[in-house]
N, C-alpha and C. Protein backbone atom coordinates (compact mmCIF):
# COMPACT_ATOMS: atom_id res chain seq x y z
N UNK A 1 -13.72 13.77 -34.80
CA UNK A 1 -12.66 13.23 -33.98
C UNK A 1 -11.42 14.11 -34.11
N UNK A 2 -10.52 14.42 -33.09
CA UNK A 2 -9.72 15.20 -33.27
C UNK A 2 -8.36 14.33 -33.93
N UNK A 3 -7.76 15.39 -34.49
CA UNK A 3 -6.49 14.73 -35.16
C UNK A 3 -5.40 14.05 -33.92
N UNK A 4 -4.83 12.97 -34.46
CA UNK A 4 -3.49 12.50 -33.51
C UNK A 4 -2.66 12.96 -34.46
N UNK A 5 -1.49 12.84 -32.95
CA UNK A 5 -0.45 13.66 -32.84
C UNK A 5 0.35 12.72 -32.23
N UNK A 6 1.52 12.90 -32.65
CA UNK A 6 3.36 12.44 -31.63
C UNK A 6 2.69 13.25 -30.35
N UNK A 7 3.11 12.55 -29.43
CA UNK A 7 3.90 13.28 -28.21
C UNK A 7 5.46 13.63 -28.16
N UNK A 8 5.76 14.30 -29.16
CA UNK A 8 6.80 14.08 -29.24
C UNK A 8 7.50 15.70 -29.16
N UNK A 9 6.93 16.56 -29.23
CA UNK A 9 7.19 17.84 -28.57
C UNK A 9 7.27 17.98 -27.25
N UNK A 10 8.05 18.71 -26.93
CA UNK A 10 8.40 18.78 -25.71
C UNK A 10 7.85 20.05 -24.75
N UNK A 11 7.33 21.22 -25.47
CA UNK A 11 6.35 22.07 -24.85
C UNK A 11 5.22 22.08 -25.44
N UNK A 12 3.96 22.03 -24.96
CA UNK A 12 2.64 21.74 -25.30
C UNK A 12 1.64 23.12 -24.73
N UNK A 13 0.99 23.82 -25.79
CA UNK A 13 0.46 25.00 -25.33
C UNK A 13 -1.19 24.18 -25.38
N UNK A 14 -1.69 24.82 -23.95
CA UNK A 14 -3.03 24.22 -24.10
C UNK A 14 -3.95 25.13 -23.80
N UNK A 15 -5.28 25.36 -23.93
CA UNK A 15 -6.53 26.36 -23.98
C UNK A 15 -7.25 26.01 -22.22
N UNK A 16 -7.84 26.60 -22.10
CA UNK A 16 -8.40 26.51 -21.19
C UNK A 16 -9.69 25.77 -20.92
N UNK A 17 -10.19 25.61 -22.08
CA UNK A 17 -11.11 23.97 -22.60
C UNK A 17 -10.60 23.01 -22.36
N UNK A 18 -9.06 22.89 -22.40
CA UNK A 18 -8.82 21.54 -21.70
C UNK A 18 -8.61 21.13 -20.56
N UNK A 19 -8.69 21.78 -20.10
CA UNK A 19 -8.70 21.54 -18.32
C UNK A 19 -9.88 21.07 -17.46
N UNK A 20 -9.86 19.92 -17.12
CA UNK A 20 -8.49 20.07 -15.77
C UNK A 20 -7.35 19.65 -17.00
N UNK A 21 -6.13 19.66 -17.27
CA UNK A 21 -4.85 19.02 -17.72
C UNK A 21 -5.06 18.22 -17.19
N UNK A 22 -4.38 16.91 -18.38
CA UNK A 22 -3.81 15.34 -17.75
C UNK A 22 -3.02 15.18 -19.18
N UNK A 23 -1.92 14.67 -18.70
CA UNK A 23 -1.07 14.14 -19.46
C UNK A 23 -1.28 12.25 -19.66
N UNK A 24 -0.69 11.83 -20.75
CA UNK A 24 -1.14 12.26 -21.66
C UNK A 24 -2.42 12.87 -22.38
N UNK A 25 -2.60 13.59 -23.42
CA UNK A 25 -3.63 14.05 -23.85
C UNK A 25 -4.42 13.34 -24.72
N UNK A 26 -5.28 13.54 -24.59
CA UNK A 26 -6.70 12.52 -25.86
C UNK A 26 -6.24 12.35 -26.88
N UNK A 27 -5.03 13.25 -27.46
CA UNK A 27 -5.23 13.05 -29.08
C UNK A 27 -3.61 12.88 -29.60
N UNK A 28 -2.79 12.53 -28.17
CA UNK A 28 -1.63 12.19 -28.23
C UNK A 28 -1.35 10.38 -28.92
N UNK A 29 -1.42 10.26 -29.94
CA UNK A 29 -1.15 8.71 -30.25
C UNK A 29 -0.85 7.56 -29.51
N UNK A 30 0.41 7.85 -28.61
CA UNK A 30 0.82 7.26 -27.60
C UNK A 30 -0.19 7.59 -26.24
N UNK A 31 -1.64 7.34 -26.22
CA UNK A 31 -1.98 8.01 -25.21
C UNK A 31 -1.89 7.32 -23.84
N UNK A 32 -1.68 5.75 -24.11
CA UNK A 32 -1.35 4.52 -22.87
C UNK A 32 0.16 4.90 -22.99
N UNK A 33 1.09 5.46 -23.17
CA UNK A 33 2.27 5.76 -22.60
C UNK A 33 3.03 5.61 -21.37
N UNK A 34 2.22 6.13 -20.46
CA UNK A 34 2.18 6.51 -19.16
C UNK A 34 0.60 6.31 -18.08
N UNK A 35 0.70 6.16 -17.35
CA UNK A 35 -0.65 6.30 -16.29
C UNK A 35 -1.09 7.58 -16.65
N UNK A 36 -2.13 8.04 -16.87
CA UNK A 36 -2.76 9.45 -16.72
C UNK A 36 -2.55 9.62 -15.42
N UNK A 37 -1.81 11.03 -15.57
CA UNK A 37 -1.68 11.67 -14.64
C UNK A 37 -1.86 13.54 -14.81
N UNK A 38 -3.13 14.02 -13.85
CA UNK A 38 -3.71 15.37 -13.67
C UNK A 38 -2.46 15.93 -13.37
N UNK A 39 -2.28 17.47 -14.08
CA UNK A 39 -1.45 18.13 -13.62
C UNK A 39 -2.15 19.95 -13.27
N UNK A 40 -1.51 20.50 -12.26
CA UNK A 40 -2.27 21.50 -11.78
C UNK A 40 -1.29 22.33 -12.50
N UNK A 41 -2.24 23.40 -13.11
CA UNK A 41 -1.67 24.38 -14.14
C UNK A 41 -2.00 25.52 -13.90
N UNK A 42 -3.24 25.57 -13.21
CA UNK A 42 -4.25 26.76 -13.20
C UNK A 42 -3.32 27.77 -12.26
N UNK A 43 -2.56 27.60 -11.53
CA UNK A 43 -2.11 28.58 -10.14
C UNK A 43 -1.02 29.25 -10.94
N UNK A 44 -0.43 28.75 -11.96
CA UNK A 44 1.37 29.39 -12.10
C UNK A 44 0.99 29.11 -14.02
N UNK A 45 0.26 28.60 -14.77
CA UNK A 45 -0.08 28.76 -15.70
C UNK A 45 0.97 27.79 -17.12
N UNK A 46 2.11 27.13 -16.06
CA UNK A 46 2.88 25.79 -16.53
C UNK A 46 2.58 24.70 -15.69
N UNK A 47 2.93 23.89 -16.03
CA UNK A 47 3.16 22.78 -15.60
C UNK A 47 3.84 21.31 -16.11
N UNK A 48 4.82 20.82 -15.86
CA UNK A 48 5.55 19.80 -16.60
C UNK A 48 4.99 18.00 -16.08
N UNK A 49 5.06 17.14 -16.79
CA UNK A 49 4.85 15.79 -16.77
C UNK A 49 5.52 15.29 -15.76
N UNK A 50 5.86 14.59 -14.82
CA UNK A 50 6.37 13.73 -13.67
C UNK A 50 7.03 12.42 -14.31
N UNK A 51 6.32 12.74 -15.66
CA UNK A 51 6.18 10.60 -16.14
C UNK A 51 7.35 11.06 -17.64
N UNK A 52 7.14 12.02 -18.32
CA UNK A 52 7.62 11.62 -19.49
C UNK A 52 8.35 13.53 -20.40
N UNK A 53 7.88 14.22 -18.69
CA UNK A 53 8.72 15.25 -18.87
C UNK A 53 8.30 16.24 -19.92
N UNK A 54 6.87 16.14 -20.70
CA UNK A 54 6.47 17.07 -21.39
C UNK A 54 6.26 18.79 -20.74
N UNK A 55 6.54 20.16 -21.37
CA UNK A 55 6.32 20.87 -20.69
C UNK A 55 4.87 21.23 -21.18
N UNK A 56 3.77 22.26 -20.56
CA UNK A 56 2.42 22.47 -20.70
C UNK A 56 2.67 23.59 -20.23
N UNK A 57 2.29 24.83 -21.18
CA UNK A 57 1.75 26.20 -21.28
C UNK A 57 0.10 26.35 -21.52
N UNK A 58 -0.08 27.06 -20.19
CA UNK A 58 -1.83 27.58 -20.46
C UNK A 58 -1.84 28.95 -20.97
N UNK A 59 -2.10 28.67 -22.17
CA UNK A 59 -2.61 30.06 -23.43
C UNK A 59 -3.62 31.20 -22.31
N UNK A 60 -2.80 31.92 -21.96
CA UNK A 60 -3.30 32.89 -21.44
C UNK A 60 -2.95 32.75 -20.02
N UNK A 61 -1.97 32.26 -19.55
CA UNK A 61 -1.31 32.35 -17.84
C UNK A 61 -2.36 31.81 -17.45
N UNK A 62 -1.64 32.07 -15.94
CA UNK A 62 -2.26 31.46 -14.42
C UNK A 62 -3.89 32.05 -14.71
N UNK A 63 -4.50 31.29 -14.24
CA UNK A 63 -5.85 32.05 -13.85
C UNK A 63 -5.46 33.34 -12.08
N UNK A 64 -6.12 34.32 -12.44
CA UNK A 64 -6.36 35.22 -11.46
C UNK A 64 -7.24 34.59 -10.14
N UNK A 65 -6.95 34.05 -8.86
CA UNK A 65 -7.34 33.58 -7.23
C UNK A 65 -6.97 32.74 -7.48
N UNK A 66 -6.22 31.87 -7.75
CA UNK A 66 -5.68 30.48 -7.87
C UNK A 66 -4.48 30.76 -7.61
């Protein structure tokens, strides 16, 4: 089982195993926080929360045709 965590950082670097992105994340404690909500990361390689304002870095940028 993976370790929990605060959501309590405010930039979140994520792998490319986790995708698609959705905030909150599986192993965020608070994970009923907010509605899950998908965020598109793949084109520009950030993407920020709508709900609770976390930022999300994809470890290794945008994907290339996206």
């Amino acid at each position: 089982m993976a370790e929990q965590s605060e959501n309590t950082r405010r930039i979140i670097e994520v792998s490319p195993s986790q995708l698609p992105l959705h905030c909150p994340l599986p192993e965020h404690t608070a994970w009923n926080a907010h509605p899950r909500v998908f965020l598109p990361i793949e084109k520009t390689g950030e993407a920020v929360c709508p709900y609770c304002g976390t930022h999300y870095k994809l470890l290794g940028g945008a994907f290339a045709g996206h």
